[in-house]
PDB file of N, CA and C in Angstrom:
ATOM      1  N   UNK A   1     -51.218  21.044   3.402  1.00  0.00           N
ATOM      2  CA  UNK A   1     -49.947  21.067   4.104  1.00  0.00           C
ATOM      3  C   UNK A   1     -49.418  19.641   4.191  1.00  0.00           C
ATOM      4  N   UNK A   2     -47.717  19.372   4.263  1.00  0.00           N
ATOM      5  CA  UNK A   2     -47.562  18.160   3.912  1.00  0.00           C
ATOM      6  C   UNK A   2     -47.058  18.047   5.623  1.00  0.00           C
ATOM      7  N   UNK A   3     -47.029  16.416   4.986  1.00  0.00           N
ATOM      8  CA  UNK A   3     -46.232  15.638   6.494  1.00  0.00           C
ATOM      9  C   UNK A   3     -45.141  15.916   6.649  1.00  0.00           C
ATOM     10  N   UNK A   4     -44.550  16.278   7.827  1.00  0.00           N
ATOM     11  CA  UNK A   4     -43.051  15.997   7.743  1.00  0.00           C
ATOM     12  C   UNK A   4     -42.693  14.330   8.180  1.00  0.00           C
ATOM     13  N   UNK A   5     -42.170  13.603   7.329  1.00  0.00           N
ATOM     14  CA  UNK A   5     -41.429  12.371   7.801  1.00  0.00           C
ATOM     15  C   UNK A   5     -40.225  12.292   8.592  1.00  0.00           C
ATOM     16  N   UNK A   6     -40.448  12.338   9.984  1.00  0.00           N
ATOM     17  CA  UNK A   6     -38.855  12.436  10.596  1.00  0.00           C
ATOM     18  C   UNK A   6     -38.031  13.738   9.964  1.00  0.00           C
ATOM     19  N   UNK A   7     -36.357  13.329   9.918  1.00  0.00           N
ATOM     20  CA  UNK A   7     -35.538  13.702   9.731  1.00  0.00           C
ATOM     21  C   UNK A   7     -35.164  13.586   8.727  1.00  0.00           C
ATOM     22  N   UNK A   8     -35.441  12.699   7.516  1.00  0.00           N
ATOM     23  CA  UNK A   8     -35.033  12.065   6.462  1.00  0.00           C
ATOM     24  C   UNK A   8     -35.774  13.242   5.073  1.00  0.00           C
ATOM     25  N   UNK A   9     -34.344  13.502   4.817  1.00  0.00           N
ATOM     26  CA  UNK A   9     -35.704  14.822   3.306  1.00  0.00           C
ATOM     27  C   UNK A   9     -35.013  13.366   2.395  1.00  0.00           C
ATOM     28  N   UNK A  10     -36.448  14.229   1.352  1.00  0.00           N
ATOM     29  CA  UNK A  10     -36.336  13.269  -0.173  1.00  0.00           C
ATOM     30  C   UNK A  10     -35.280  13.441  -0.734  1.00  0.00           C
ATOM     31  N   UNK A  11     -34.779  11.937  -1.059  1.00  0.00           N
ATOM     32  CA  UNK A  11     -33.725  12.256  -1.741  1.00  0.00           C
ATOM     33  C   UNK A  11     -32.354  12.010  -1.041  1.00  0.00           C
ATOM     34  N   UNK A  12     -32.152  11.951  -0.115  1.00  0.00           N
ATOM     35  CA  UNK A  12     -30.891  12.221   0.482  1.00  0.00           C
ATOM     36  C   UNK A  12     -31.107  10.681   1.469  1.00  0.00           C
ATOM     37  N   UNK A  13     -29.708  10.219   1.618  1.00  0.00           N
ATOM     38  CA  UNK A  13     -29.475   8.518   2.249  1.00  0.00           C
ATOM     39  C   UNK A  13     -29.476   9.246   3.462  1.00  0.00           C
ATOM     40  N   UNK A  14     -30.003   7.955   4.256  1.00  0.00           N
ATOM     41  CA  UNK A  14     -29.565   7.928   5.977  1.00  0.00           C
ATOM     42  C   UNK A  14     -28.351   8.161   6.470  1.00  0.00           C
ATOM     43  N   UNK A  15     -27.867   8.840   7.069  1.00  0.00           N
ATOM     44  CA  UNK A  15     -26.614   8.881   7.746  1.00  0.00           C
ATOM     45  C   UNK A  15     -25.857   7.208   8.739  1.00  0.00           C
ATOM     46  N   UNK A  16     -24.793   6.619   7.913  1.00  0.00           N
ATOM     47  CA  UNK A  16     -24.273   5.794   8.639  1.00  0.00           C
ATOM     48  C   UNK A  16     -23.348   5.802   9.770  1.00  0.00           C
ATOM     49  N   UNK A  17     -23.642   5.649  10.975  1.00  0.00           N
ATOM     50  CA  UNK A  17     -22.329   5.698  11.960  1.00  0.00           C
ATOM     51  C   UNK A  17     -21.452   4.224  11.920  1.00  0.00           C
ATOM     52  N   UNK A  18     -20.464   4.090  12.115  1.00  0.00           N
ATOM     53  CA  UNK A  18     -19.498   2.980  12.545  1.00  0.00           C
ATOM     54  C   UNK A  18     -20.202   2.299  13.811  1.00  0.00           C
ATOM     55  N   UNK A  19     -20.229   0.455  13.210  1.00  0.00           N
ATOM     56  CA  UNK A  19     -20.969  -0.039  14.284  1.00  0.00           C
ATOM     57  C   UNK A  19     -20.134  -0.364  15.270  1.00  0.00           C
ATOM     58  N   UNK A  20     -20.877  -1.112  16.233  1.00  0.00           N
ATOM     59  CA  UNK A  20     -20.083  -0.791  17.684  1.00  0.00           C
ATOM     60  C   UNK A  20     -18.821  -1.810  17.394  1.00  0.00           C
ATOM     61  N   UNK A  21     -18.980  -3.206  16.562  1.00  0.00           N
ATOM     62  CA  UNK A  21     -17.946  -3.936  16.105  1.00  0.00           C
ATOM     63  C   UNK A  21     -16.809  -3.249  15.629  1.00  0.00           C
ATOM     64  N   UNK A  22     -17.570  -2.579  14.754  1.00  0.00           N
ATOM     65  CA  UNK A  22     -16.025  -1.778  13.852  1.00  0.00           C
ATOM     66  C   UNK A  22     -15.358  -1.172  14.584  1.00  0.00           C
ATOM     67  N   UNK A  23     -15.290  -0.473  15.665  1.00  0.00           N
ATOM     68  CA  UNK A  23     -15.032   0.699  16.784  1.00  0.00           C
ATOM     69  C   UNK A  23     -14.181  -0.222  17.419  1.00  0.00           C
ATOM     70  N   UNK A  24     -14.872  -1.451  18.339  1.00  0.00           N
ATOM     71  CA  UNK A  24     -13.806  -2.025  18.668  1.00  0.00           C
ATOM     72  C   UNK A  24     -12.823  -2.633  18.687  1.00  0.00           C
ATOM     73  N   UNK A  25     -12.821  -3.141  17.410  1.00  0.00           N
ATOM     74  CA  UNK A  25     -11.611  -3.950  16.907  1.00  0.00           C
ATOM     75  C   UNK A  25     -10.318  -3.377  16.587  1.00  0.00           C
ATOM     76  N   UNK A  26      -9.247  -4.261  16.815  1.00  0.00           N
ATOM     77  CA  UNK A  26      -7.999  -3.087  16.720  1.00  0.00           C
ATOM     78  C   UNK A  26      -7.726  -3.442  14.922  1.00  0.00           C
ATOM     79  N   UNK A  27      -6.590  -2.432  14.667  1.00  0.00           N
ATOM     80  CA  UNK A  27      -6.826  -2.644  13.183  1.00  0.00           C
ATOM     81  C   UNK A  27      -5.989  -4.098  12.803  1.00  0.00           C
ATOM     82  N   UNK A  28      -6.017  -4.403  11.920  1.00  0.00           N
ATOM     83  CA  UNK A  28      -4.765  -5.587  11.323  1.00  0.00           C
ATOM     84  C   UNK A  28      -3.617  -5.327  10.956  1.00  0.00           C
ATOM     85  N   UNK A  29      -2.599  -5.587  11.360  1.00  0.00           N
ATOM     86  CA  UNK A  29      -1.498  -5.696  11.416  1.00  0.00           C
ATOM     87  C   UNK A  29      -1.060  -6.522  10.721  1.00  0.00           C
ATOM     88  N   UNK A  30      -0.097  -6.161   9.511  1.00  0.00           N
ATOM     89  CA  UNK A  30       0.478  -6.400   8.419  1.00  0.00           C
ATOM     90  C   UNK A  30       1.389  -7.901   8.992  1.00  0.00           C
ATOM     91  N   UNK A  31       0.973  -9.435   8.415  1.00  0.00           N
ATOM     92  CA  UNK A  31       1.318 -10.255   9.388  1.00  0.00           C
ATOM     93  C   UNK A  31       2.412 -10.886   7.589  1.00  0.00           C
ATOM     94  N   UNK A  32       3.691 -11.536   8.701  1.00  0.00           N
ATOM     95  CA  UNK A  32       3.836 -11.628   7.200  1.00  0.00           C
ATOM     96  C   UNK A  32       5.881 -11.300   6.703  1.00  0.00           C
ATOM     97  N   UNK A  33       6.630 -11.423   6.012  1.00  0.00           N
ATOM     98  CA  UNK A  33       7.914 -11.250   5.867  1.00  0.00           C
ATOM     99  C   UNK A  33       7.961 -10.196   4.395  1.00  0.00           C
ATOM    100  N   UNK A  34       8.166  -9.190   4.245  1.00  0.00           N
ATOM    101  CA  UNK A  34       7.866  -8.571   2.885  1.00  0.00           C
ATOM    102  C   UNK A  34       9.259  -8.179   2.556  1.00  0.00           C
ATOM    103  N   UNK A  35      10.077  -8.608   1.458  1.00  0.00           N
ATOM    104  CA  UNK A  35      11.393  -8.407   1.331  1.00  0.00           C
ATOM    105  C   UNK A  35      11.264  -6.982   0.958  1.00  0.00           C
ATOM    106  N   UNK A  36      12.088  -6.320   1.180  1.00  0.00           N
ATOM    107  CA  UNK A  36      12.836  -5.007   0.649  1.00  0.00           C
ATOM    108  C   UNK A  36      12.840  -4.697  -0.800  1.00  0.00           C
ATOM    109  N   UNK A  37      13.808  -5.963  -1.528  1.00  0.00           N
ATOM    110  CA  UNK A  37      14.063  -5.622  -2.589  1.00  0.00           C
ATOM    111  C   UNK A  37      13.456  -7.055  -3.684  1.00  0.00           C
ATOM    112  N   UNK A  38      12.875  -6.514  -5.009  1.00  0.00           N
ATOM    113  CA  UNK A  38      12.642  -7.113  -5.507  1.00  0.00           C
ATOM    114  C   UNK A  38      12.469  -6.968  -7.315  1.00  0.00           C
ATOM    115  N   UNK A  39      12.663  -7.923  -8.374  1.00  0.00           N
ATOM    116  CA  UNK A  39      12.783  -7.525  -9.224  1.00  0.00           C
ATOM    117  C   UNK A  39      11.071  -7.018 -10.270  1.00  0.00           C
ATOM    118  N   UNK A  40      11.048  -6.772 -10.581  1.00  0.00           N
ATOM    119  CA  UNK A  40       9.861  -5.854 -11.597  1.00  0.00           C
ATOM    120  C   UNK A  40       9.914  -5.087 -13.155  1.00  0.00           C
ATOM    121  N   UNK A  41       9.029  -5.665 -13.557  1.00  0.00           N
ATOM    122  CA  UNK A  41       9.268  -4.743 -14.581  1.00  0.00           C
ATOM    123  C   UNK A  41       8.201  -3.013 -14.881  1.00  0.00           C
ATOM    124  N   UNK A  42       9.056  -2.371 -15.315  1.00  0.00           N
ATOM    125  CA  UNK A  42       8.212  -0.950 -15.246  1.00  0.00           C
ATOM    126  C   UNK A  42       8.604   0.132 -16.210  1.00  0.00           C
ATOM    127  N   UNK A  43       7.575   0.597 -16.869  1.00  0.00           N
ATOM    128  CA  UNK A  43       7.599   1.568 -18.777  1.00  0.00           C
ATOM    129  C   UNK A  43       9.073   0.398 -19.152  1.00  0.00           C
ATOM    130  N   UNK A  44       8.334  -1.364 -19.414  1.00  0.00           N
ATOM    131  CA  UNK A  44       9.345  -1.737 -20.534  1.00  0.00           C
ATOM    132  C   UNK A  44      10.758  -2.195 -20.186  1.00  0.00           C
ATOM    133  N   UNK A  45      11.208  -1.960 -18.995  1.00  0.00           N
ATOM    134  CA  UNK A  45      12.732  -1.804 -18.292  1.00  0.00           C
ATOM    135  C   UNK A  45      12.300  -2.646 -17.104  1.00  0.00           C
ATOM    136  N   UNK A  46      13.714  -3.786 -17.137  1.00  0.00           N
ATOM    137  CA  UNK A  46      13.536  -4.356 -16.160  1.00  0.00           C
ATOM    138  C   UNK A  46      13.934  -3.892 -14.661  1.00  0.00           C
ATOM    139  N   UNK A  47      13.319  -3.439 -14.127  1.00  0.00           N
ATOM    140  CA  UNK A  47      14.162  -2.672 -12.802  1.00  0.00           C
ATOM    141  C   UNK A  47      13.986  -3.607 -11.296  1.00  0.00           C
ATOM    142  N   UNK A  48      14.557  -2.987 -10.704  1.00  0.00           N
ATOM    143  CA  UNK A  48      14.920  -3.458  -9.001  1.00  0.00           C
ATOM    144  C   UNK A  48      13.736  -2.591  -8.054  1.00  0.00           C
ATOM    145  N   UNK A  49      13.132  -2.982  -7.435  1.00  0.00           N
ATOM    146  CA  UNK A  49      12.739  -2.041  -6.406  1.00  0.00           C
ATOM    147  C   UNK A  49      12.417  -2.398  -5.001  1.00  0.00           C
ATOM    148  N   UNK A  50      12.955  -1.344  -4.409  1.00  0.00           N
ATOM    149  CA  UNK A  50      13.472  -1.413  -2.949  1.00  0.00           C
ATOM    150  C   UNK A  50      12.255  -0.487  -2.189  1.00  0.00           C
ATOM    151  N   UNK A  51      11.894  -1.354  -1.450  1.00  0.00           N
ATOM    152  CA  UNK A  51      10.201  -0.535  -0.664  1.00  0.00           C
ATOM    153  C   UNK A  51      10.420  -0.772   0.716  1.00  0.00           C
ATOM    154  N   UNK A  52      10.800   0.414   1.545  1.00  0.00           N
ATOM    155  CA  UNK A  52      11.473   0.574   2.743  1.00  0.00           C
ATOM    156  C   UNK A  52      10.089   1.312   3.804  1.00  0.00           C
ATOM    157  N   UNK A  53       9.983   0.675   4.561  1.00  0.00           N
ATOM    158  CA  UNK A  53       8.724   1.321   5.192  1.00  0.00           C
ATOM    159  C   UNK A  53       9.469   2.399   6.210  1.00  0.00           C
ATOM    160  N   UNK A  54       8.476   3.643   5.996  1.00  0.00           N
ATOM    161  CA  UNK A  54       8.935   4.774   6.333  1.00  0.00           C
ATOM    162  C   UNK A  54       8.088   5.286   7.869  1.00  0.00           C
ATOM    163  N   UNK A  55       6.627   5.496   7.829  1.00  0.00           N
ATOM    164  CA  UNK A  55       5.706   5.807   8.800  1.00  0.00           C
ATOM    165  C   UNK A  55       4.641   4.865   8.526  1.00  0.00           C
ATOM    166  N   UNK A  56       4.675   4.428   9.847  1.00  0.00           N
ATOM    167  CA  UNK A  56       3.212   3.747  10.263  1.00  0.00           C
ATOM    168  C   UNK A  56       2.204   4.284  11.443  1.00  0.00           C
ATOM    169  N   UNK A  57       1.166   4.179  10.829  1.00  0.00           N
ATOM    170  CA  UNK A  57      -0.291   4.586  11.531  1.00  0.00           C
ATOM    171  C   UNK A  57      -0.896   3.784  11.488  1.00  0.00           C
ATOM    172  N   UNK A  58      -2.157   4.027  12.750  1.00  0.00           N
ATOM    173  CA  UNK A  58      -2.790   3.283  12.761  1.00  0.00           C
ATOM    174  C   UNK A  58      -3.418   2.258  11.818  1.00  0.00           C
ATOM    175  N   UNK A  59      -4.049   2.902  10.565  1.00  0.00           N
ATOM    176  CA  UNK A  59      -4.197   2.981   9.230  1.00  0.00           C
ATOM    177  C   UNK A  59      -3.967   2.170   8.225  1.00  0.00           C
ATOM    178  N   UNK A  60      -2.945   2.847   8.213  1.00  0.00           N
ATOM    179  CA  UNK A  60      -1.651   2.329   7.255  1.00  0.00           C
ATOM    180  C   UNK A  60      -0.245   2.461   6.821  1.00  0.00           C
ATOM    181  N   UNK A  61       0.678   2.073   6.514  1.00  0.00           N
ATOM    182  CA  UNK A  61       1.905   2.173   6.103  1.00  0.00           C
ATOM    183  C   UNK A  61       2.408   3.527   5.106  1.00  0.00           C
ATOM    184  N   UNK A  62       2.848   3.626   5.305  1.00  0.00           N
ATOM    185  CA  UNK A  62       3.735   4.841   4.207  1.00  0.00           C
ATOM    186  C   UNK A  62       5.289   4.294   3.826  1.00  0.00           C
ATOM    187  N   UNK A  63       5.063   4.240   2.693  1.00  0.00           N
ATOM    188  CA  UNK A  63       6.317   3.330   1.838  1.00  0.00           C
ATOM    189  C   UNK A  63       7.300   4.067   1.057  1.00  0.00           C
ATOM    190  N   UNK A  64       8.891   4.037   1.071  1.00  0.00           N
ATOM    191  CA  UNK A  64       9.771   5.067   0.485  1.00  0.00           C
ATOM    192  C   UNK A  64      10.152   4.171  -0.583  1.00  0.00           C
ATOM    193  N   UNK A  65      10.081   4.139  -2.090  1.00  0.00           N
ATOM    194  CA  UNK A  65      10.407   3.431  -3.214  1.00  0.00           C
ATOM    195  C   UNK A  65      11.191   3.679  -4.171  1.00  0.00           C
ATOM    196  N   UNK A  66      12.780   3.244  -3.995  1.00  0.00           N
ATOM    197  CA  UNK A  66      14.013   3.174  -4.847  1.00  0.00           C
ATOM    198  C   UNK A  66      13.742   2.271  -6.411  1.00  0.00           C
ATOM    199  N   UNK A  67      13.618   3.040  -7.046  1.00  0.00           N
ATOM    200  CA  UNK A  67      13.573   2.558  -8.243  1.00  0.00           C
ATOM    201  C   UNK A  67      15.580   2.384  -8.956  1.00  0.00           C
ATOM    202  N   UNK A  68      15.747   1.289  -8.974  1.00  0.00           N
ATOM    203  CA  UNK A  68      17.476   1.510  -9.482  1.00  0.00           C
ATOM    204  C   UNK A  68      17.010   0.265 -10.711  1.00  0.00           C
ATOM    205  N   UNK A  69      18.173   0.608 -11.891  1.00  0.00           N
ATOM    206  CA  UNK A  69      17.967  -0.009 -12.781  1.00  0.00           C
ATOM    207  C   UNK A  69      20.053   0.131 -13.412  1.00  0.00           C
ATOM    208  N   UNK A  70      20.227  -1.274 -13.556  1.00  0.00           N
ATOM    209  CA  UNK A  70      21.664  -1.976 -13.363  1.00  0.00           C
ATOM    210  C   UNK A  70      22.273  -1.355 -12.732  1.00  0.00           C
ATOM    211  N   UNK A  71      21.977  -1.289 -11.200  1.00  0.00           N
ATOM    212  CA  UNK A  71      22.648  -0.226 -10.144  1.00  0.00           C
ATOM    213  C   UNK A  71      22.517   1.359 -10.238  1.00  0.00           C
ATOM    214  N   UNK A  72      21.643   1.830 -11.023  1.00  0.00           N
ATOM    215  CA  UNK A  72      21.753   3.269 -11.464  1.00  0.00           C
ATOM    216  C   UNK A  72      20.397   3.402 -10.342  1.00  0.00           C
ATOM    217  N   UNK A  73      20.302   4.372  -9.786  1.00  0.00           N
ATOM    218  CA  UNK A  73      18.655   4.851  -9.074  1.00  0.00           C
ATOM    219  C   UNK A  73      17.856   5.754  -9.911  1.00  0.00           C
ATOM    220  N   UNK A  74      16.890   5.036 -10.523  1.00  0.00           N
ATOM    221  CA  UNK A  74      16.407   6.085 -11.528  1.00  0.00           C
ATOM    222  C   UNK A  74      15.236   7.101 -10.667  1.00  0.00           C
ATOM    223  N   UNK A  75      15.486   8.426 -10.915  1.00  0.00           N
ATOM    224  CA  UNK A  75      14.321   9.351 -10.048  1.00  0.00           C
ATOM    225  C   UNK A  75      13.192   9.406 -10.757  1.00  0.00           C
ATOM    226  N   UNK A  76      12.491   8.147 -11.120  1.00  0.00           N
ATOM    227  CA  UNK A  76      10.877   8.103 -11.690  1.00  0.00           C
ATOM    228  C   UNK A  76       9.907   8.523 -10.271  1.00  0.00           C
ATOM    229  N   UNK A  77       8.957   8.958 -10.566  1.00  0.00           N
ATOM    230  CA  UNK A  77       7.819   9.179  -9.730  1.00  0.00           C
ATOM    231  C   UNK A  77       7.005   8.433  -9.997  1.00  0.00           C
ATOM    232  N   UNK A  78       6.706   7.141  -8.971  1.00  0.00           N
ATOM    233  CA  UNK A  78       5.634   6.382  -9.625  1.00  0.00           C
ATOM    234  C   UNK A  78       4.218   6.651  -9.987  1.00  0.00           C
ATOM    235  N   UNK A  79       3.582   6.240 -10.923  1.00  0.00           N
ATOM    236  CA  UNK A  79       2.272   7.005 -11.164  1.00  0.00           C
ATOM    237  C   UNK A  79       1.530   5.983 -10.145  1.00  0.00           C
ATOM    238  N   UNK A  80       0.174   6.644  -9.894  1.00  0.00           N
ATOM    239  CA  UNK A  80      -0.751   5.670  -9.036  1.00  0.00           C
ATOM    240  C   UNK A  80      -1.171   4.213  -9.567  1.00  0.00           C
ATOM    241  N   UNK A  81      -1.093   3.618 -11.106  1.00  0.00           N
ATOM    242  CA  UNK A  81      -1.087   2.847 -11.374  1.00  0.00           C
ATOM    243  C   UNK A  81       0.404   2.095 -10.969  1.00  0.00           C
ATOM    244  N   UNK A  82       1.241   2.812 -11.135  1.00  0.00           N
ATOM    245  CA  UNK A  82       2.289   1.742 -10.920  1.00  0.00           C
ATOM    246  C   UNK A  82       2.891   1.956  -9.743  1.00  0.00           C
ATOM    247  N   UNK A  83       2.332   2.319  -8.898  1.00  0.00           N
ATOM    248  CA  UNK A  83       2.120   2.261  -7.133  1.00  0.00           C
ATOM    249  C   UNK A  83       1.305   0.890  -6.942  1.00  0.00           C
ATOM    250  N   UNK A  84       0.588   0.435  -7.517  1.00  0.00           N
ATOM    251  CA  UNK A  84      -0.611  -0.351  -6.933  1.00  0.00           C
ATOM    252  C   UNK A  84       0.273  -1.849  -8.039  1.00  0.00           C
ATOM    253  N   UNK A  85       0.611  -1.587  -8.814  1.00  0.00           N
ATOM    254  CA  UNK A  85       1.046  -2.497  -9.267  1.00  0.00           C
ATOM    255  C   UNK A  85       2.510  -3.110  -8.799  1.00  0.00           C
ATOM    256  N   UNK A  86       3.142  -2.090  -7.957  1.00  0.00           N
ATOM    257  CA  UNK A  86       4.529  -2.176  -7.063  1.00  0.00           C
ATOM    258  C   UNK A  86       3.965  -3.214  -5.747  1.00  0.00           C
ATOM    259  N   UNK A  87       2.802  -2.760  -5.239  1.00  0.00           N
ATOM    260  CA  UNK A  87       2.260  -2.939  -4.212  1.00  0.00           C
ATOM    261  C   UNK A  87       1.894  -4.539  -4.254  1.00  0.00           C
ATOM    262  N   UNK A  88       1.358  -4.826  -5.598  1.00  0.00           N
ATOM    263  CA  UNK A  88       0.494  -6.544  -5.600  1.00  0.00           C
ATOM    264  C   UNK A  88       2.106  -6.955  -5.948  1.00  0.00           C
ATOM    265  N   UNK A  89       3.139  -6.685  -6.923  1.00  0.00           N
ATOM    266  CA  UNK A  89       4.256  -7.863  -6.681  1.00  0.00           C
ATOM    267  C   UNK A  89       4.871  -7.606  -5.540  1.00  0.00           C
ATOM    268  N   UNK A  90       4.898  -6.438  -4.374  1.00  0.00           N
ATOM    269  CA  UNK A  90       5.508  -6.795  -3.027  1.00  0.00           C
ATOM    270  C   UNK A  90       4.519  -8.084  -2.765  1.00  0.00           C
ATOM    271  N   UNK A  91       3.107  -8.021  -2.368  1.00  0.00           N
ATOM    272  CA  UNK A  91       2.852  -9.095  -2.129  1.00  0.00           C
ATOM    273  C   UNK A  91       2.549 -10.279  -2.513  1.00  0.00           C
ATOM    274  N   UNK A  92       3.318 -10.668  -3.929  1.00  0.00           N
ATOM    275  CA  UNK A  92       2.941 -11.768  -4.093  1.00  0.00           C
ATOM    276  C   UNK A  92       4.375 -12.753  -3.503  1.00  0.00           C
ATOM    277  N   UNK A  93       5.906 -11.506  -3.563  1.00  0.00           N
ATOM    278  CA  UNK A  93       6.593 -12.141  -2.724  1.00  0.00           C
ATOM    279  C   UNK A  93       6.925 -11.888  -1.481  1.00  0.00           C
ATOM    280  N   UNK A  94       5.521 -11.780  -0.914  1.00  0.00           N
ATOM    281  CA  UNK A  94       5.457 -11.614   0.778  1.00  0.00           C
ATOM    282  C   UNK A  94       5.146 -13.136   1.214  1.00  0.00           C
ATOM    283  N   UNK A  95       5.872 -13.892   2.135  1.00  0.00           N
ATOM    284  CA  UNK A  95       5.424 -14.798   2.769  1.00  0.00           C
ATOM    285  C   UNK A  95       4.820 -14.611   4.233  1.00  0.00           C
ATOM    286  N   UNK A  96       3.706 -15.691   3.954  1.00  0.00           N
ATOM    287  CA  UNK A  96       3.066 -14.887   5.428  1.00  0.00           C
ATOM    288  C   UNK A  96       3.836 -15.983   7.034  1.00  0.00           C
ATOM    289  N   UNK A  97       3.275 -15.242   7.728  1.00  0.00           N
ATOM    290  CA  UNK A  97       3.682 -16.428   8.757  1.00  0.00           C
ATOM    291  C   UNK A  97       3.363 -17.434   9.148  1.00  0.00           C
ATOM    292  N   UNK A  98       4.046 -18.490   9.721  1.00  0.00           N
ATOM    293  CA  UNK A  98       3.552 -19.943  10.183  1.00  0.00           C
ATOM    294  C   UNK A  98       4.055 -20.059  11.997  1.00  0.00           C
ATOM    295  N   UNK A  99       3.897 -18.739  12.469  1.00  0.00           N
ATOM    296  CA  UNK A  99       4.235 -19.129  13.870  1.00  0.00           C
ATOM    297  C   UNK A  99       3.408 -19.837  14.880  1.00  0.00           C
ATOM    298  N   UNK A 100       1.927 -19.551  14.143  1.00  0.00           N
ATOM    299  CA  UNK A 100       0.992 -19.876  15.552  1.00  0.00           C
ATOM    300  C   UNK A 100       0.532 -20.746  14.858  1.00  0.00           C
TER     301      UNK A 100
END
């Protein structure tokens, strides 16, 4: 007859809880000036895009994204690559703050 070891079967990881640090800290808050509109290129075409924050959570942001191209609004759906790639040139022309 075998041992039982604790709670732990073979094979399977320990269960992690959130340490007491993580729990208490409030989240980070987007610190910082992020323009609206900015130029990009996307499939080849130089376009405009306008990233209007819509809902915020605790979390994170939820972003509404006007794609217009020489004033026209084109109805592209961004793919998840070019979500994330919308996302790093918002911030590369995000300036952060110098208040404190």
């Amino acid at each position: 007859m075998g041992v039982k070891a604790g709670r732990h079967l073979e094979g399977s990881k320990p269960g992690r809880s959130k340490s007491r640090a993580a729990k208490g800290q409030p989240r980070a808050a987007f610190i910082g000036t992020r323009p609206r509109k900015f130029p990009m290129t996307l499939r080849g075409l130089q376009v405009e895009v306008e990233v209007v924050p819509v809902v915020s959570t605790t979390t994170h942001v939820n972003f509404e994204v006007t794609i217009t191209c020489q004033g026209k609004v084109l109805n592209w759906v961004p793919t998840r690559a070019e979500r994330a790639q919308i996302g790093r040139v918002a911030g590369m022309y995000t300036e952060p703050e110098r208040t404190h």
